[in-house]
C-alpha atoms as a PDB file:
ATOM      1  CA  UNK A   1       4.023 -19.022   2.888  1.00  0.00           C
ATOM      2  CA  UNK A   2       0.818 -17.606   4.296  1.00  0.00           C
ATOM      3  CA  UNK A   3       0.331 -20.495   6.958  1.00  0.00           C
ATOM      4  CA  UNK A   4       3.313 -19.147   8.551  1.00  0.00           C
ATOM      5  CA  UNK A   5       1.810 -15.359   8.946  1.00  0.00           C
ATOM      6  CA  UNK A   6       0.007 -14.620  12.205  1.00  0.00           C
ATOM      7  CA  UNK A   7      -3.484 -13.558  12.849  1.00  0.00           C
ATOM      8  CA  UNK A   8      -2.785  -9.933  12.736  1.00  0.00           C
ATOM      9  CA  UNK A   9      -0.309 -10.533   9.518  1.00  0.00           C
ATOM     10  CA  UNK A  10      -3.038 -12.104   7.794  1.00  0.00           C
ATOM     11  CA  UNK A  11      -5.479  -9.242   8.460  1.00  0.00           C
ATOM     12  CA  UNK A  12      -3.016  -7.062   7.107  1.00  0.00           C
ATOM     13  CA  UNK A  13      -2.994  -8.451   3.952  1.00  0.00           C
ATOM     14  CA  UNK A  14      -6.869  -9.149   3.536  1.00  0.00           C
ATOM     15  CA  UNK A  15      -7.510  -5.535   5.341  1.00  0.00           C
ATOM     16  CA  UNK A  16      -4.491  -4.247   2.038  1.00  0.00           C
ATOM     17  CA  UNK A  17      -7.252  -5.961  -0.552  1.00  0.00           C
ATOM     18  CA  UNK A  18     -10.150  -4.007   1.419  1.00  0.00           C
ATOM     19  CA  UNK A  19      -8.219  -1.041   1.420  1.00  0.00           C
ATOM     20  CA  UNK A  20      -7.365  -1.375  -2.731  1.00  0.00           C
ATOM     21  CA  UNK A  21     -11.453  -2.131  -3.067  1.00  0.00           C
ATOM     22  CA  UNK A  22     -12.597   0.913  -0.970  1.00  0.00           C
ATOM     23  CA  UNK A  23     -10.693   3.087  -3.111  1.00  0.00           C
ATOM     24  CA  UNK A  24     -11.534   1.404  -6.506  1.00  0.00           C
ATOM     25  CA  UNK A  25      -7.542   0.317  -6.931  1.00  0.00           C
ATOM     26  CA  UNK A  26      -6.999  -2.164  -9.920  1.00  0.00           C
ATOM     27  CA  UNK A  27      -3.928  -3.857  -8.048  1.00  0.00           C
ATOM     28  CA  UNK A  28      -2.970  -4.053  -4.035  1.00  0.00           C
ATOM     29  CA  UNK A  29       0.383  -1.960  -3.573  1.00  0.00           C
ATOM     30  CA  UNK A  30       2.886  -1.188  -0.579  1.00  0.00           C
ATOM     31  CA  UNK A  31       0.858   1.863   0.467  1.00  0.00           C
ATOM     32  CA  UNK A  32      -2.663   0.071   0.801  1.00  0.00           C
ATOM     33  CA  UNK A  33       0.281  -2.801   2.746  1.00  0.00           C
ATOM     34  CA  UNK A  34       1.327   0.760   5.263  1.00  0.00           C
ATOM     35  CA  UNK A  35      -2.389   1.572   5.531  1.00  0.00           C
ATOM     36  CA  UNK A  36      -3.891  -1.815   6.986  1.00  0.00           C
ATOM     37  CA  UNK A  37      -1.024  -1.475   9.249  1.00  0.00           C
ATOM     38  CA  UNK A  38      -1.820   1.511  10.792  1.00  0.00           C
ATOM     39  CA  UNK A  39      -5.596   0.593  10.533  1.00  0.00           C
ATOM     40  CA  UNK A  40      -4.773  -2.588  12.734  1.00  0.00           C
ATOM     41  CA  UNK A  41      -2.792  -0.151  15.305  1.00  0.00           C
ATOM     42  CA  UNK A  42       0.467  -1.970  14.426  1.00  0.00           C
ATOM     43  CA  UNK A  43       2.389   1.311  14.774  1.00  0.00           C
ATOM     44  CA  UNK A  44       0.972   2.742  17.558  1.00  0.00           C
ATOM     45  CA  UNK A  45       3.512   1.213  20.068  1.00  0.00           C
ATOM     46  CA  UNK A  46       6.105   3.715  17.602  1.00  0.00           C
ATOM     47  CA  UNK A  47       3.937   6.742  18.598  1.00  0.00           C
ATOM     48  CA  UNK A  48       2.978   7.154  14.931  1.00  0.00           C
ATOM     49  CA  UNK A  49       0.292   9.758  14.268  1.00  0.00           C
ATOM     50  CA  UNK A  50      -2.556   7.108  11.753  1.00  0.00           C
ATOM     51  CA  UNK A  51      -3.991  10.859  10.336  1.00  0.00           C
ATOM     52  CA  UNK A  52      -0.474  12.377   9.316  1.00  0.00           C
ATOM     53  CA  UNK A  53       0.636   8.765   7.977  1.00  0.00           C
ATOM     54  CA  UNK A  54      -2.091   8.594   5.926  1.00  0.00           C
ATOM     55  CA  UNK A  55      -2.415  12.312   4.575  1.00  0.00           C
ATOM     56  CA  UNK A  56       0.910  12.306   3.673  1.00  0.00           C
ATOM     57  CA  UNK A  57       0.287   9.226   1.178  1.00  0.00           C
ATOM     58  CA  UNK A  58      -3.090  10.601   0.520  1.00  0.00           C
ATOM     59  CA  UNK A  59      -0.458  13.213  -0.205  1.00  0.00           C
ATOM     60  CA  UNK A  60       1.819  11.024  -2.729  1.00  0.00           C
ATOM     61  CA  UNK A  61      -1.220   9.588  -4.594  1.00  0.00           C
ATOM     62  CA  UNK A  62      -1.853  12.975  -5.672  1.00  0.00           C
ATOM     63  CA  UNK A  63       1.499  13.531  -7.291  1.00  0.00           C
ATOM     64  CA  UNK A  64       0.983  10.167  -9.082  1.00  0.00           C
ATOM     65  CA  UNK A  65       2.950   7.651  -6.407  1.00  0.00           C
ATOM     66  CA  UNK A  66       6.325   9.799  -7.802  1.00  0.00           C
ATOM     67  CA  UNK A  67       8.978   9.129  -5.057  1.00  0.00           C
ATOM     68  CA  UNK A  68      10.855  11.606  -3.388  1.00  0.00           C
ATOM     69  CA  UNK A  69      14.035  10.697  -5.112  1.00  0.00           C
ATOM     70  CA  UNK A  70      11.780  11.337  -8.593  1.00  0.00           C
ATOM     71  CA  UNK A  71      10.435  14.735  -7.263  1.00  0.00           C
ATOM     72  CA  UNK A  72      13.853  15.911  -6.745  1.00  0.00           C
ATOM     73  CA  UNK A  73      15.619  14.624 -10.014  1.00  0.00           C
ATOM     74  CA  UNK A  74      12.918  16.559 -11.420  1.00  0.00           C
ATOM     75  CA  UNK A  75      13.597  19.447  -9.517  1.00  0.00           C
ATOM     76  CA  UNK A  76      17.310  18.989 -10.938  1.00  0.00           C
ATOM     77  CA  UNK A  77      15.996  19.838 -14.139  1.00  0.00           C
ATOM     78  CA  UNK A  78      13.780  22.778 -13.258  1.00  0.00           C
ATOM     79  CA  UNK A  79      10.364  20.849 -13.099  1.00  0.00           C
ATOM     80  CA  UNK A  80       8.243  22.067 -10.251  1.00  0.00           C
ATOM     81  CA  UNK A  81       6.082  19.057  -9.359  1.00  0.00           C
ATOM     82  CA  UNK A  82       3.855  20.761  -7.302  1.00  0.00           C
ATOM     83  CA  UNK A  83       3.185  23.277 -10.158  1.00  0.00           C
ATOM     84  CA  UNK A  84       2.399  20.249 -12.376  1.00  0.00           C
ATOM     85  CA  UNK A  85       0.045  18.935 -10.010  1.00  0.00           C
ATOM     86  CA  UNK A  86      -2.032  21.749  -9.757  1.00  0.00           C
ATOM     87  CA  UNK A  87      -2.083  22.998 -13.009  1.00  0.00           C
ATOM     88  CA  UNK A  88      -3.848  19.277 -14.029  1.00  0.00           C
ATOM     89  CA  UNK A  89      -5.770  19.327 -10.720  1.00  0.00           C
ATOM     90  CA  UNK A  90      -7.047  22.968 -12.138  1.00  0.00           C
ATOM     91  CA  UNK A  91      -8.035  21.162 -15.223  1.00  0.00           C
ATOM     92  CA  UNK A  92      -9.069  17.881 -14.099  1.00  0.00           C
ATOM     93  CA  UNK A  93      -9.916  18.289 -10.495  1.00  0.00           C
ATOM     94  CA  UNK A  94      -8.289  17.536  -7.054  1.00  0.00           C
ATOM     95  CA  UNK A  95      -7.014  13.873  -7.334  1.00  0.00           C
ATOM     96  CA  UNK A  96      -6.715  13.323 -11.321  1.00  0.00           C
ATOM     97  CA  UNK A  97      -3.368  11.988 -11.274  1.00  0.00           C
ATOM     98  CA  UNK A  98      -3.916   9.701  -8.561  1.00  0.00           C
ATOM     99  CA  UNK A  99      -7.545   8.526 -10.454  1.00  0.00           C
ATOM    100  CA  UNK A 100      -7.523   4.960 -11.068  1.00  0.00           C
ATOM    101  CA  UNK A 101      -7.728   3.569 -14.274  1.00  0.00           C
ATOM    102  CA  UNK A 102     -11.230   2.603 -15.379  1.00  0.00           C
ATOM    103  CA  UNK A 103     -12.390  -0.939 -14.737  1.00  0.00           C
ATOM    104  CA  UNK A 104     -12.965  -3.223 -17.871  1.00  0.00           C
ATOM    105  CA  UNK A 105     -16.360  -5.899 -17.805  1.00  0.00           C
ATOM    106  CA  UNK A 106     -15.880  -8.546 -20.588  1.00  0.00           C
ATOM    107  CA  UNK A 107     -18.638  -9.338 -22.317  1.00  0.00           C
ATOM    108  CA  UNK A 108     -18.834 -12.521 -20.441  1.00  0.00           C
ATOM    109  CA  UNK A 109     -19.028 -10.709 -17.040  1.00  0.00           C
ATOM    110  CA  UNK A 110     -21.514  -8.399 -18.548  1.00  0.00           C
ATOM    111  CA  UNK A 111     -24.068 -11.531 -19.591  1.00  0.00           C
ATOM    112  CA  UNK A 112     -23.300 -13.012 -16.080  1.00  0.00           C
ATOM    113  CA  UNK A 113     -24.784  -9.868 -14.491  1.00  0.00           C
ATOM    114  CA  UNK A 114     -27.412  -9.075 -17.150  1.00  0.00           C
ATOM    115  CA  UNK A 115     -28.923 -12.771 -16.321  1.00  0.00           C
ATOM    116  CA  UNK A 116     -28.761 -12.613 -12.291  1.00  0.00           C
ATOM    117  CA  UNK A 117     -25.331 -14.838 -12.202  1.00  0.00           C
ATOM    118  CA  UNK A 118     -22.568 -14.254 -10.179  1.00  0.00           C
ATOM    119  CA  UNK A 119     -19.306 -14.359 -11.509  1.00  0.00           C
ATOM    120  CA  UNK A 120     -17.357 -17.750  -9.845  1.00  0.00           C
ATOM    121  CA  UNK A 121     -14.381 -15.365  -8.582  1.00  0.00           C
ATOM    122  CA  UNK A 122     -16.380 -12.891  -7.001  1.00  0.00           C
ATOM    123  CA  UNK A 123     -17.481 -14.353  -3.835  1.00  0.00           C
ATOM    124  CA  UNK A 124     -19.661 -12.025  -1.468  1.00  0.00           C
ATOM    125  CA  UNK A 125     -19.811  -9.046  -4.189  1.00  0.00           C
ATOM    126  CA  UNK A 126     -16.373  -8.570  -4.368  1.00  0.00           C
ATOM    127  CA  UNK A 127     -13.770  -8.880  -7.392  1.00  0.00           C
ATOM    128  CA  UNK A 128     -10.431 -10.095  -7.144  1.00  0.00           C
ATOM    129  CA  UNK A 129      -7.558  -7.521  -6.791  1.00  0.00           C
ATOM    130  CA  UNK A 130      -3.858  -8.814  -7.605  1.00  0.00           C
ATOM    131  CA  UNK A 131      -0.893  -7.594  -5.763  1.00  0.00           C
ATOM    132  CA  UNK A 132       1.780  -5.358  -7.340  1.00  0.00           C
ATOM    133  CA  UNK A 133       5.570  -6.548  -8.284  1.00  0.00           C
ATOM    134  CA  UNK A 134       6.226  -4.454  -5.071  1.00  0.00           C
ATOM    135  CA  UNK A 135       3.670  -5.665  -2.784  1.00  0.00           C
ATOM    136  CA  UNK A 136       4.556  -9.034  -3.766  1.00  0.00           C
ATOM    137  CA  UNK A 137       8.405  -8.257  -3.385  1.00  0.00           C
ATOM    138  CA  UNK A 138       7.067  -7.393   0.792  1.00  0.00           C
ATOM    139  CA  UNK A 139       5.459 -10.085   1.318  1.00  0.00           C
ATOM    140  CA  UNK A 140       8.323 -12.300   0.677  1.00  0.00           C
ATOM    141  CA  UNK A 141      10.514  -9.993   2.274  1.00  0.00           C
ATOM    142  CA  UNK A 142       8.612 -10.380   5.056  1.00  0.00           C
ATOM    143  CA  UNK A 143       9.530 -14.331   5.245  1.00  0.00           C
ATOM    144  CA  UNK A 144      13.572 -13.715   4.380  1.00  0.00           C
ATOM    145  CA  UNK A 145      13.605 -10.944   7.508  1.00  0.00           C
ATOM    146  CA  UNK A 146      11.178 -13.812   9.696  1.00  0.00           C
ATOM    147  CA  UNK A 147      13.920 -16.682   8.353  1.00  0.00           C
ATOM    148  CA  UNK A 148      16.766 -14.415   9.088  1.00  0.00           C
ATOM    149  CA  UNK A 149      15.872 -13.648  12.722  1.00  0.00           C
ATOM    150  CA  UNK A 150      14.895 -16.722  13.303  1.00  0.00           C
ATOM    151  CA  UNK A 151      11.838 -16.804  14.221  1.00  0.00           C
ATOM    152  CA  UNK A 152       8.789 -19.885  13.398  1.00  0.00           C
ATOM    153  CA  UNK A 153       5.974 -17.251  12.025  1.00  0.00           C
ATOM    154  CA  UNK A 154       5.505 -14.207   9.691  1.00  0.00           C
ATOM    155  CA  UNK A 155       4.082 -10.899  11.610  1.00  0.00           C
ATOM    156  CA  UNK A 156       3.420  -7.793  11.426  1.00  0.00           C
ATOM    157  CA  UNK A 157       6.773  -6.251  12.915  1.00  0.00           C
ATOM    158  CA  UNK A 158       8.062  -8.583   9.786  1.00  0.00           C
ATOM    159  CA  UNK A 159       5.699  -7.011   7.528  1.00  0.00           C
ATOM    160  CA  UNK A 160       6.512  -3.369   8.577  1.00  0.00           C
ATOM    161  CA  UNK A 161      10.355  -4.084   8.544  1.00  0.00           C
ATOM    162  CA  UNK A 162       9.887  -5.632   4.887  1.00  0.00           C
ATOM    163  CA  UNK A 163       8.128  -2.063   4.141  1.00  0.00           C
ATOM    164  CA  UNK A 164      11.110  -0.115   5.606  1.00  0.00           C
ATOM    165  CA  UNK A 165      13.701  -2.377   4.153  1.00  0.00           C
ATOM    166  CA  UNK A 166      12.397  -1.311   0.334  1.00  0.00           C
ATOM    167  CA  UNK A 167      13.071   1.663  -1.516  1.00  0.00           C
ATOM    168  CA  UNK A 168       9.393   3.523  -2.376  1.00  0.00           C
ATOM    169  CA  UNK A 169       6.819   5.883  -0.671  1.00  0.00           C
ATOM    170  CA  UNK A 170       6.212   4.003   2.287  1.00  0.00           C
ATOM    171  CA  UNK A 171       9.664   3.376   3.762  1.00  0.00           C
ATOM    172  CA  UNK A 172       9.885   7.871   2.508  1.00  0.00           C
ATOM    173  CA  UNK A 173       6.902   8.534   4.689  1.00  0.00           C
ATOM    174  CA  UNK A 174       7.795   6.201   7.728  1.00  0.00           C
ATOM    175  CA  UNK A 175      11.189   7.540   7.533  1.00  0.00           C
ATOM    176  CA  UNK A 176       9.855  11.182   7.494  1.00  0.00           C
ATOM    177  CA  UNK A 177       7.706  10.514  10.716  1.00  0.00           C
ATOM    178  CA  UNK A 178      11.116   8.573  12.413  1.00  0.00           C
ATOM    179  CA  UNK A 179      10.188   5.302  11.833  1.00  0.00           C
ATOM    180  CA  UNK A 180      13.092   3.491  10.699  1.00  0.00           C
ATOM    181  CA  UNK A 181      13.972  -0.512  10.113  1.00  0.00           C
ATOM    182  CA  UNK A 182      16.177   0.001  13.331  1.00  0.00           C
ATOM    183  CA  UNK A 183      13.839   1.951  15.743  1.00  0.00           C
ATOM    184  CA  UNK A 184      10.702  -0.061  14.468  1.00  0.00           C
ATOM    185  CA  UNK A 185      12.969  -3.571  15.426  1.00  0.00           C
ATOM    186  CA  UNK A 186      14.380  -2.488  18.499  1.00  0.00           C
ATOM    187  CA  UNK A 187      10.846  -0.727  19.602  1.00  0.00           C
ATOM    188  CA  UNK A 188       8.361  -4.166  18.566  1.00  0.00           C
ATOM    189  CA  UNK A 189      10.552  -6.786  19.322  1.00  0.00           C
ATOM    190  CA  UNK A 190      11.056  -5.923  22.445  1.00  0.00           C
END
């Protein structure tokens, strides 16, 4: 499947790993997907402000990646997120919920480095990150939405449309700044 994604679909996806690195993420999800995106400038032709995009996940990591739809359930029962989230922030410190969990070294890895050797999977100093369920579920979204309209490659309009077409965070906060599957289609494909 990744022959038939473009240049700019392909740095989306190794610019998602860089993204998931930077931040010390164990696996590559559908927000570090969003944020390549608008690194690469993909949704500038939408009038999308990067900054707001990305504070407003910065945003959602910091309630733990709970969706809207979760904030408001809990709402239905009389739990104030936001009151969680600072209470363990005022415990913890800004960011605790969206910490990532700690890396593990085998003892293997831990010999490797102790004797100068690299490990065989970490090429150029960096380790390998796998994709999430949903990032995965994307990517080959993106391929039934470049099959469906027909067209020979996989790019980014596909990957952003694969985004919008899921239920999650992303497709919330695009939504929220009026990016939509319909606008984004009729706006890139044009």
């Amino acid at each position: 499947m990744f022959e038939r994604f473009t240049r700019d679909a392909r740095s989306t996806v190794t610019g998602a790993v860089a993204e998931a690195r930077r931040v010390g993420a164990a696996t590559v999800t559908e927000e570090h997907l969003l944020l390549s995106l608008l690194a690469l400038g993909a949704l500038d032709p939408l009038g999308v402000d990067r900054a707001a995009v990305a504070a407003d996940l910065a945003a959602a990591r910091r309630r733990g990646g709970m969706s809207r739809a979760d904030e408001e359930a809990l709402a239905g029962l009389g739990i104030d997120l936001t009151e969680i989230v600072s209470r363990v922030e005022e415990a913890h410190g800004e960011g605790a919920l969206a910490t990532p969990a700690p890396r593990r070294r085998t003892l293997g890895a831990s010999l490797r480095s102790a004797l100068g050797r690299t490990d065989p999977d970490d090429r150029g100093g960096s380790r390998h990150v796998p994709f999430t369920e949903g990032s995965k579920k994307v990517l080959e979204q993106s391929l039934r939405i470049a099959l469906g309209r027909k067209d020979n490659h996989i790019g980014t309009l596909h990957l952003l449309l694969a985004l919008l077409s899921r239920p999650g965070t992303p497709s919330e906060i695009l939504t929220d700044h009026g990016i939509t599957y319909s606008t984004a289609e009729t706006t890139l494909a044009a």
